[in-house]
Protein backbone atom coordinates (compact mmCIF):
# COMPACT_ATOMS: atom_id res chain seq x y z
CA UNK A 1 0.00 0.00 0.00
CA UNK A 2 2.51 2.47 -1.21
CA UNK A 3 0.19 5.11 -2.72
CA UNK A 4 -2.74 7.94 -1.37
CA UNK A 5 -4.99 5.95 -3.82
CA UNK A 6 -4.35 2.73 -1.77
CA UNK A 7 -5.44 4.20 1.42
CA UNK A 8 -8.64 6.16 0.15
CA UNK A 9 -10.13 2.98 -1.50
CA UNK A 10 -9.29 0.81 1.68
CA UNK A 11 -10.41 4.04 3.74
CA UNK A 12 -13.40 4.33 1.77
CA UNK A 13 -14.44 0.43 2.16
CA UNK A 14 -13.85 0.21 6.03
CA UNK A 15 -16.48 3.62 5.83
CA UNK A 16 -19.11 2.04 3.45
CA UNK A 17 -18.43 -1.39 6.19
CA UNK A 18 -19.36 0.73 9.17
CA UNK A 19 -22.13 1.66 7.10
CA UNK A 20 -23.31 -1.33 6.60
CA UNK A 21 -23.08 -2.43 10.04
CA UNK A 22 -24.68 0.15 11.29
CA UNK A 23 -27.68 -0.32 8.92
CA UNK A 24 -27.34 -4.13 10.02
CA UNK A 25 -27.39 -3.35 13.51
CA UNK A 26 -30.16 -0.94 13.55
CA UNK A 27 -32.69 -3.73 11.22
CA UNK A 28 -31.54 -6.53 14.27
CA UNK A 29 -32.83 -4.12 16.87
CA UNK A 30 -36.01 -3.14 14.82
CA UNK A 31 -35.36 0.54 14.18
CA UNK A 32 -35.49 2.50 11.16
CA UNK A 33 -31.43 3.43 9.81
CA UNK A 34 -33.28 6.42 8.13
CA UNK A 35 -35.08 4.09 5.60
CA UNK A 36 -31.96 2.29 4.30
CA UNK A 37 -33.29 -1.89 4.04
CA UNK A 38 -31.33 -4.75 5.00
CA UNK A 39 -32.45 -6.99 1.75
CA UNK A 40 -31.43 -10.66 3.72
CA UNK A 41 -30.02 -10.35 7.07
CA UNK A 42 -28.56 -13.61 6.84
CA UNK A 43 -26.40 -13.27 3.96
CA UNK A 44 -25.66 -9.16 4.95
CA UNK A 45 -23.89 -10.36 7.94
CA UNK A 46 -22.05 -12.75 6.24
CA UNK A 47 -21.02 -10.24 3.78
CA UNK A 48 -19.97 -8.58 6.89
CA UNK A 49 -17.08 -10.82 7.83
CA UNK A 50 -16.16 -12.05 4.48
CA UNK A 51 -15.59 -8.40 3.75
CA UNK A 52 -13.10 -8.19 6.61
CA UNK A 53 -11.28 -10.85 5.12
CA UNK A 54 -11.19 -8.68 2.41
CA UNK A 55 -10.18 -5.97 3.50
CA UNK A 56 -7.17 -7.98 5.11
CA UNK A 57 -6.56 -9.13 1.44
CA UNK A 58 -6.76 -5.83 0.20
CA UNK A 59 -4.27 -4.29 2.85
CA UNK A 60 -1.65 -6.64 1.60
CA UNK A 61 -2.15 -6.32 -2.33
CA UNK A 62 -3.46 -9.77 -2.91
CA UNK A 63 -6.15 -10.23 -6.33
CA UNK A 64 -7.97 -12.38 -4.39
CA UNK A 65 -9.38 -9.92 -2.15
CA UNK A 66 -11.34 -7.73 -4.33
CA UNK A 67 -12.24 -10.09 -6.39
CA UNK A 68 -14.25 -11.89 -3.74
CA UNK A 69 -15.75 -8.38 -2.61
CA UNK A 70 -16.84 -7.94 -6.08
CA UNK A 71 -18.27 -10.92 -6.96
CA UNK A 72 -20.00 -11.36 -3.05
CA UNK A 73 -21.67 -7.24 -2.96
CA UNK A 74 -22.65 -7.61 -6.97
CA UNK A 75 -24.06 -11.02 -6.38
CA UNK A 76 -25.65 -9.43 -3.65
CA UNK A 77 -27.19 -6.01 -4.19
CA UNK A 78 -27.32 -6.35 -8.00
CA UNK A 79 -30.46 -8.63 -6.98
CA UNK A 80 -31.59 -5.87 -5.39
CA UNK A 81 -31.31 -3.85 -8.05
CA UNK A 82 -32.85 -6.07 -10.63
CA UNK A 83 -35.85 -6.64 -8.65
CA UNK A 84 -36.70 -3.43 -7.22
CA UNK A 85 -34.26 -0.35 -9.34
CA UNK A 86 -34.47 -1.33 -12.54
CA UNK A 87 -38.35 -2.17 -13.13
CA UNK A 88 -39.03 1.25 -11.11
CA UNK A 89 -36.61 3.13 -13.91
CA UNK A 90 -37.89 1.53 -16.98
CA UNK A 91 -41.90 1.54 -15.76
CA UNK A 92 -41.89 5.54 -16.20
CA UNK A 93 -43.36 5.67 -12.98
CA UNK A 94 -41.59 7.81 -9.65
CA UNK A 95 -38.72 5.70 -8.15
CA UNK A 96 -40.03 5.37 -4.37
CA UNK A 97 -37.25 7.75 -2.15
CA UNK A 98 -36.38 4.33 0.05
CA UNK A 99 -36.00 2.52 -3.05
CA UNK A 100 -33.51 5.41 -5.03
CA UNK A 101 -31.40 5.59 -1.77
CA UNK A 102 -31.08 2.03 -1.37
CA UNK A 103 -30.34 1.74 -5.07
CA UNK A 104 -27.71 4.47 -4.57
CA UNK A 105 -25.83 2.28 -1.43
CA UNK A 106 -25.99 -0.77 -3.78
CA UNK A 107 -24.45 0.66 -6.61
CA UNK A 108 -21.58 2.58 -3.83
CA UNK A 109 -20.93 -0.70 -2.98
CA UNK A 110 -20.39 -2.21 -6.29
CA UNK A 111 -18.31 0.98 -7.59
CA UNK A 112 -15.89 0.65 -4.46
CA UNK A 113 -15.25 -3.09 -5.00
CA UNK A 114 -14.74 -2.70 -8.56
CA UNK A 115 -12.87 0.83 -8.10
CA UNK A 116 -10.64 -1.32 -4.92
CA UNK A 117 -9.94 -4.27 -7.84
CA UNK A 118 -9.10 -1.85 -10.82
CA UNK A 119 -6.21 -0.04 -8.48
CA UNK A 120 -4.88 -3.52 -6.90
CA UNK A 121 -4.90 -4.47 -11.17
CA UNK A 122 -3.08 -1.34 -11.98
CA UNK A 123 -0.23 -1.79 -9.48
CA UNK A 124 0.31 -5.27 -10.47
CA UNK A 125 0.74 -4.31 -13.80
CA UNK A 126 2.80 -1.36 -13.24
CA UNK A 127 5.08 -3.43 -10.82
CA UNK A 128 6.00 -6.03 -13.72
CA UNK A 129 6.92 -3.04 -16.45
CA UNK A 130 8.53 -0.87 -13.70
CA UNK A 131 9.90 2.33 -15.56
CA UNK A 132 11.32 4.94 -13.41
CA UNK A 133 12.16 8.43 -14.86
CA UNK A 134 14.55 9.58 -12.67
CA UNK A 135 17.28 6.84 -13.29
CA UNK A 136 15.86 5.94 -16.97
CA UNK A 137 18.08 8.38 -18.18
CA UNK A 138 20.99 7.22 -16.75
CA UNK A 139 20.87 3.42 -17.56
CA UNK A 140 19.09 3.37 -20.58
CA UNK A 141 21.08 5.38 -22.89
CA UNK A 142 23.46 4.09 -24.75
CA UNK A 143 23.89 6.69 -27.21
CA UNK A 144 24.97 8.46 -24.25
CA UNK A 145 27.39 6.31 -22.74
CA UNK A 146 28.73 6.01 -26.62
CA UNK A 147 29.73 9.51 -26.92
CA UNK A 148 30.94 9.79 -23.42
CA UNK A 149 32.91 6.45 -23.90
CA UNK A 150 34.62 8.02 -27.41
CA UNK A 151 35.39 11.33 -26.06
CA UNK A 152 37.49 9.35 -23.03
CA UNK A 153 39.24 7.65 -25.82
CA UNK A 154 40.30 10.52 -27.31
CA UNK A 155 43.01 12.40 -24.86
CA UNK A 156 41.73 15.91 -25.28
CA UNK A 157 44.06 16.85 -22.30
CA UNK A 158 47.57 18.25 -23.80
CA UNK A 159 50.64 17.54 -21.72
CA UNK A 160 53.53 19.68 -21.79
């Protein structure tokens, strides 16, 4: 975990967790988490801890991870929004508040898993073609070392 973006996805997951928990939490207790659903409460809190493995997986760069968050949270609220967001949008009729908001936390939590995979991809890749600028100069040009190797030859230094 070597760069800002790193930390904000991983920041941004534990956030969208407590979120979740606290939604969880409130559904257990039979309050209202200001009108946020819990779809199955069964399979929520096991999202729960698989998602701390997860995150555990995420901290330490493994593909694994993410790809388990991904797959778990889209097999998960893209139910949701098959059953209850996407007949609502294509009826013409008004999209229900609870049901927009709760479509809006199910597609956050699809966008962070895939946005948490895509940056874990990209610093694989960029680890196996490293290419650093600052030394790239130095050890890459052989024109460079050429000219510098035939101007040595050449004793440009008079002695008297």
């Amino acid at each position: 975990m070597k760069t800002l973006a790193s930390w904000l996805t991983l920041m941004f997951l534990g956030l969208f967790w407590l979120l979740r928990v606290s939604i969880t939490l409130a559904a257990q207790f039979g309050s209202d988490f200001g009108g946020f659903e819990v779809f199955n409460p069964t399979v929520e809190i096991l999202l729960l801890f698989l998602s701390l493995l997860c995150f555990v997986f995420i901290a330490k760069r493994v593909i694994w991870g993410p790809i388990i968050y991904v797959v778990g949270y889209g097999w998960y609220f893209g139910s949701y929004l098959i059953s209850n967001f996407f007949p609502a949008l294509t009826s013409g009729e008004q999209i229900d508040m609870i049901v927009l908001q709760n479509s809006v936390v199910a597609i956050l939590g699809i966008v962070l898993g895939l946005i948490s995979l895509l940056n874990i991809a990209y610093e694989k890749t960029k680890l196996k073609h490293f290419s650093d600028n600052k030394t790239d100069w130095y050890f890459d040009n052989e024109k460079y070392e050429r000219k510098m190797d035939d101007r040595a030859d050449k004793n440009q230094y008079r002695t008297l």
